[in-house]
Protein backbone atom coordinates (compact mmCIF):
# COMPACT_ATOMS: atom_id res chain seq x y z
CA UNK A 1 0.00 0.00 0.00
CA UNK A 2 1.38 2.96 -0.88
CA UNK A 3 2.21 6.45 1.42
CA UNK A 4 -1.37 7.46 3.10
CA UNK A 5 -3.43 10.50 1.78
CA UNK A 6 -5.91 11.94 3.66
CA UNK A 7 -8.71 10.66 2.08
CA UNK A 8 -7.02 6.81 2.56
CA UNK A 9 -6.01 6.95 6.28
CA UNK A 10 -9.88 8.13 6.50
CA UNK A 11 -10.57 5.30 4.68
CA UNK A 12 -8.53 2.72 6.45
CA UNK A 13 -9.84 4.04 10.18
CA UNK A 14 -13.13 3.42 8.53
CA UNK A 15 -12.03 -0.47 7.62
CA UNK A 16 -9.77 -0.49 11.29
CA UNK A 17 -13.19 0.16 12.87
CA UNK A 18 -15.19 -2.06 11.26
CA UNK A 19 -12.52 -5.00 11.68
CA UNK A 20 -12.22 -4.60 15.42
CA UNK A 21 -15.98 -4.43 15.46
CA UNK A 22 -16.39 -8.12 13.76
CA UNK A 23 -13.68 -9.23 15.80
CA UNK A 24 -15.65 -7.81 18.80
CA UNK A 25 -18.50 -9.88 17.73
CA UNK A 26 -16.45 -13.08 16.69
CA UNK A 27 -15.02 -13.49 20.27
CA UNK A 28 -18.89 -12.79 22.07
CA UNK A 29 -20.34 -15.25 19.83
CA UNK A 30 -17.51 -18.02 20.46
CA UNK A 31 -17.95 -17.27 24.52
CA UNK A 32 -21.39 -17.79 24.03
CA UNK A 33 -20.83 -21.03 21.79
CA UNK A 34 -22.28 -19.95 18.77
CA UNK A 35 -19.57 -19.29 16.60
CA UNK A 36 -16.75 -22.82 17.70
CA UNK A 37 -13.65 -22.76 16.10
CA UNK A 38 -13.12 -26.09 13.49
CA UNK A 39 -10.67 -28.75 14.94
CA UNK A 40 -8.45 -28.37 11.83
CA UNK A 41 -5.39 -31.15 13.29
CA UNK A 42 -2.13 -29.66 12.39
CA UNK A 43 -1.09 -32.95 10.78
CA UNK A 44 -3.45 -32.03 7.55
CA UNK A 45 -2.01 -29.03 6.51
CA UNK A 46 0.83 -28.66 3.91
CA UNK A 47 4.54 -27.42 4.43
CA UNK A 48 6.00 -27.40 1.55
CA UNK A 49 9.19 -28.51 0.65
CA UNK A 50 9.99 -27.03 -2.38
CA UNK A 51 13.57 -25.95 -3.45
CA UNK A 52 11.63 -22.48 -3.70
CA UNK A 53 10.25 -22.77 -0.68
CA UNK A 54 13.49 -24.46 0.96
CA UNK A 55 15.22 -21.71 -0.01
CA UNK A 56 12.97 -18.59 0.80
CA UNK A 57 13.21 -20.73 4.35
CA UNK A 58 17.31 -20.12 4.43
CA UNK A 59 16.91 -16.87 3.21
CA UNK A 60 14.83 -15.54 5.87
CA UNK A 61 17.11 -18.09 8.53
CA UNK A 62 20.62 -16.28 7.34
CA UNK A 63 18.89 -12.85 7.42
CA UNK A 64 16.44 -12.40 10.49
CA UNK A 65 16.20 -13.05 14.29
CA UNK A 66 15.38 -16.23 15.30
CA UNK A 67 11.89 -14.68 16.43
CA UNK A 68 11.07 -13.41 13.20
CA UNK A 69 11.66 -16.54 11.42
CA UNK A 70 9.41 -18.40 13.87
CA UNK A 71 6.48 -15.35 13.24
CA UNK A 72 6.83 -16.20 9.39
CA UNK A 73 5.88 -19.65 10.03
CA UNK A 74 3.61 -19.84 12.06
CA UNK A 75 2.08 -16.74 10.08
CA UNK A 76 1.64 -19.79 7.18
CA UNK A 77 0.11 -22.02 9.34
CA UNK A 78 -2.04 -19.38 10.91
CA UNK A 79 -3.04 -18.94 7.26
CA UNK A 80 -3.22 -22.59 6.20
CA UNK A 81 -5.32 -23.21 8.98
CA UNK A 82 -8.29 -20.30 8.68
CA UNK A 83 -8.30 -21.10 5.01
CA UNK A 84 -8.99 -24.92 5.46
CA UNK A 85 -11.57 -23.52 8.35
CA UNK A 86 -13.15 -21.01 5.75
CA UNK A 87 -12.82 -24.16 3.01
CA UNK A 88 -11.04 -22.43 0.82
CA UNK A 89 -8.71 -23.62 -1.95
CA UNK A 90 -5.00 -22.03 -2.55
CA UNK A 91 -1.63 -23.02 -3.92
CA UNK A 92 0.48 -23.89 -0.61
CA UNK A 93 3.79 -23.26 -2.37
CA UNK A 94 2.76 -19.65 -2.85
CA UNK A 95 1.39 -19.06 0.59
CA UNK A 96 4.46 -20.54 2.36
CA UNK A 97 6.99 -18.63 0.53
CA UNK A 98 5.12 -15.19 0.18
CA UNK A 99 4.80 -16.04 4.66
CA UNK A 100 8.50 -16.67 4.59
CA UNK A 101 9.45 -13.23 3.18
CA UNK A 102 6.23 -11.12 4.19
CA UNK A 103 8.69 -9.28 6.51
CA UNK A 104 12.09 -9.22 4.22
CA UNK A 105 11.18 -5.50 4.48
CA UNK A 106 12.01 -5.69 8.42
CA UNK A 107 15.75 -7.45 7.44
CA UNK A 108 19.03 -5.82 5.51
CA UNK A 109 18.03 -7.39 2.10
CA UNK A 110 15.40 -4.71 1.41
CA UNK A 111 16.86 -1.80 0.73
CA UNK A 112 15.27 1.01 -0.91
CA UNK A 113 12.83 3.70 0.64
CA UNK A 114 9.53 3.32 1.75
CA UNK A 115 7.23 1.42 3.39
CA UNK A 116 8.58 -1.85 4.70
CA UNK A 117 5.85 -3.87 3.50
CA UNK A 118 6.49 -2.08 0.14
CA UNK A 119 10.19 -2.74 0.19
CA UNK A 120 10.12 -6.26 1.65
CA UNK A 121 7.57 -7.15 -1.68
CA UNK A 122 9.87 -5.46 -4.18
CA UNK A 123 13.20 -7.29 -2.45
CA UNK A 124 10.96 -10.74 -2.75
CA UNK A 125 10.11 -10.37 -6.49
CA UNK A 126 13.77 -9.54 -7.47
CA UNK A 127 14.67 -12.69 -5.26
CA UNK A 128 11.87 -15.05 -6.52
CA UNK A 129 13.18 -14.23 -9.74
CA UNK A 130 16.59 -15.03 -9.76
CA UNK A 131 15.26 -18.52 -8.38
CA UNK A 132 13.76 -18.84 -11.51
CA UNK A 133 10.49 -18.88 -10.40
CA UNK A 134 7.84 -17.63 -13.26
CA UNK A 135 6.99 -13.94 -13.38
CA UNK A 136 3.51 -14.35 -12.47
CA UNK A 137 3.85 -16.44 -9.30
CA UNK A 138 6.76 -13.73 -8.86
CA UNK A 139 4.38 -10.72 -8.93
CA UNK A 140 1.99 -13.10 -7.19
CA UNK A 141 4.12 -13.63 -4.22
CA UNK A 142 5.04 -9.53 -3.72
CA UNK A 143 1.56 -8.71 -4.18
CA UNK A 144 0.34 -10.76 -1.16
CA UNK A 145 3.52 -9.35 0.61
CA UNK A 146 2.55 -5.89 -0.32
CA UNK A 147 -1.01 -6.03 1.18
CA UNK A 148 -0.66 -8.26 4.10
CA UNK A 149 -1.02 -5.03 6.62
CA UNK A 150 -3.80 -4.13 4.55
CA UNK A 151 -6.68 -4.47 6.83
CA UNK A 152 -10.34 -4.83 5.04
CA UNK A 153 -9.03 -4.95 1.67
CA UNK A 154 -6.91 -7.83 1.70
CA UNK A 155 -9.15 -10.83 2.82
CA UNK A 156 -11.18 -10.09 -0.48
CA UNK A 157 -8.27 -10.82 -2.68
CA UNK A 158 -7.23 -14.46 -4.29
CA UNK A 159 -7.17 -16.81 -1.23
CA UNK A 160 -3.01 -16.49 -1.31
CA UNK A 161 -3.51 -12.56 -0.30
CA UNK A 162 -6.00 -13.01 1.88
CA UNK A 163 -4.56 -15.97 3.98
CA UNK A 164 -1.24 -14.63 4.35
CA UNK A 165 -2.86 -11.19 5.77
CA UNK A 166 -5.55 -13.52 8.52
CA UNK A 167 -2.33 -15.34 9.23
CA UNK A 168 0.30 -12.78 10.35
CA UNK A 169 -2.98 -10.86 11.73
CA UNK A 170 -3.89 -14.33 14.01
CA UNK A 171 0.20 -14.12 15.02
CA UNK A 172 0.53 -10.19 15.48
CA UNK A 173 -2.79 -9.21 17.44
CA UNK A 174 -4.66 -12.49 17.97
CA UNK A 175 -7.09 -11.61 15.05
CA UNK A 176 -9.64 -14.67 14.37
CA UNK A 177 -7.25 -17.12 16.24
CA UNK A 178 -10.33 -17.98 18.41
CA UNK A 179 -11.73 -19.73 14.99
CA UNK A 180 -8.58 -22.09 15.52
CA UNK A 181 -8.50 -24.81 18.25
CA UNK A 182 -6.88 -24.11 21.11
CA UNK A 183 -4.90 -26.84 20.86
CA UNK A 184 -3.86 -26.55 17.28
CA UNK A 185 -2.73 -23.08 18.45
CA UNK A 186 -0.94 -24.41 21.57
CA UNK A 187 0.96 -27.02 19.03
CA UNK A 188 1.25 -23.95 16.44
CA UNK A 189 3.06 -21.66 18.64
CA UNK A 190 5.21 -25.41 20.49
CA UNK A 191 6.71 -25.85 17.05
CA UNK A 192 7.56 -22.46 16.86
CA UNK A 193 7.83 -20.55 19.99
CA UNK A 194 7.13 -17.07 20.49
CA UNK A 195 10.14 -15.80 22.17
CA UNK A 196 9.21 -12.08 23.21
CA UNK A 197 7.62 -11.76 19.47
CA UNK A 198 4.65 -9.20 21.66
CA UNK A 199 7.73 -6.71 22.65
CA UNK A 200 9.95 -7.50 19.71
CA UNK A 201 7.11 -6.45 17.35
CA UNK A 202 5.43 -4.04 18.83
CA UNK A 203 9.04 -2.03 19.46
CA UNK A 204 9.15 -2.81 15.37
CA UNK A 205 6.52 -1.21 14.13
CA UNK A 206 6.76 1.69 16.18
CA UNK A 207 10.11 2.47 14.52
CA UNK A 208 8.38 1.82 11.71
CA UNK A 209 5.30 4.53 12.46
CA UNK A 210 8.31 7.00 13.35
CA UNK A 211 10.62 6.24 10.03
CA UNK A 212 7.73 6.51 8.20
CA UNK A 213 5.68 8.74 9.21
CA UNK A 214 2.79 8.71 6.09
CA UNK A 215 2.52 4.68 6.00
CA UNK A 216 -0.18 2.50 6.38
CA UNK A 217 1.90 1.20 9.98
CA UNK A 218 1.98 4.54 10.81
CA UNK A 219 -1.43 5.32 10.51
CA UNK A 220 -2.56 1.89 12.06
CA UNK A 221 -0.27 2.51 15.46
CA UNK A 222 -2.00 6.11 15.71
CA UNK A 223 -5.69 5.50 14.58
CA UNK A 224 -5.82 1.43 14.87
CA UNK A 225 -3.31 1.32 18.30
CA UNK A 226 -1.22 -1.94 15.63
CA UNK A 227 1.75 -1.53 18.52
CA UNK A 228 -0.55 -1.63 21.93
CA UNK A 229 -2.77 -4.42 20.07
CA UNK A 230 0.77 -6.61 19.45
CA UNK A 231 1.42 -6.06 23.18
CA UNK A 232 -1.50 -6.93 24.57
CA UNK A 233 -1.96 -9.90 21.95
CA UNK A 234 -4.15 -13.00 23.62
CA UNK A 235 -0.72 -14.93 23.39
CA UNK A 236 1.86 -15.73 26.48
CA UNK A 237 5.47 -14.84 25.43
């Protein structure tokens, strides 16, 4: 998403509001037993294994924290899950490697100005195609990267955009994780453990919000409190 006008941070407190609104609602109906998450068992999703997706794997290992690599997968299996949940169909290959490099904006290998989100997209189309990999699953891949922050928007695109946005959503501020298990989530987050992702994050994107200062993160931590809501995330770290 590009730098925010006025008319489009009016626009995205407009779609902030109505998402905490249905998430409101999502959590009162579950507590009241209407709305019970699916018992998806971890063992029936996909993790693909892929050169591609091998490789986006190493390249995220040999360029980020430990604690960022462990957000990117379980960001895919966030995703993987809600999408079997929602009985949706999507190419796994795509959604694991676009989850893998979602934040590449966040590491050294994006360089450029802008937007992380922005940056981390353009780095992972350059990389995806020196791999070879064709120039529409390329494009594919940076476009999912590019909206994954973008809240209200995103979850109507192909399923590939829209899972990777409910899956680093679920991870970053808890968003629809009560339609998981909460066991799947408890082996989710065993697999990968959280390590102080809450104050890792949050201190993240508020660097972000201050570098800069007409971005969609930016507008989110002042209008949407993104930084409080990773804080105070329904998660123990």
């Amino acid at each position: 998403m590009a730098e925010q006008s006025r008319e489009s941070t009016i626009a995205l407190i407009g779609r902030l509001s109505r998402a905490q609104s249905e998430q409101m609602m999502r959590r009162i109906a579950r507590r009241v037993g209407i709305n019970r998450p699916l018992p998806v068992p971890l063992d029936e999703i996909v993790v693909p294994d892929t050169a591609v997706a091998l490789a986006a794997s190493g390249l995220l290992r040999g360029a980020a924290p430990p604690v960022l690599l462990a957000h990117c997968h379980r960001t895919y299996l966030f995703g993987a899950l809600l999408g079997t949940r929602d009985g949706l169909k999507w190419d796994p290959e795509l959604l694991f490697v676009a989850a893998m490099l979602h934040d590449l904006g966040l590491t050294e290998l994006a360089g450029g100005e802008g937007p992380f989100e922005q940056r981390g997209a353009s780095a992972a189309q350059s990389w995806l195609n020196q791999q070879g990999w064709p120039e529409q699953r390329a494009a594919a891949a940076a476009k999912a990267i590019r909206m994954h922050l973008d809240v209200g928007r995103a979850g109507r695109e192909r399923p590939e955009v829209a899972l990777l946005h409910f899956g680093a959503a679920a991870d970053a501020i808890g968003m629809r994780v009560e339609d998981i298990s909460p066991q799947t989530v408890a082996e989710v987050i065993e697999i990968h453990p959280r390590q102080g992702f809450q104050r890792y994050f949050a201190d993240k994107m508020r660097a972000e919000a201050r570098a800069q200062a007409r971005s969609t993160t930016a507008a989110m931590c002042r209008w949407g409190q993104f930084a409080w809501r990773v804080e105070h995330s329904p998660f123990a770290d």
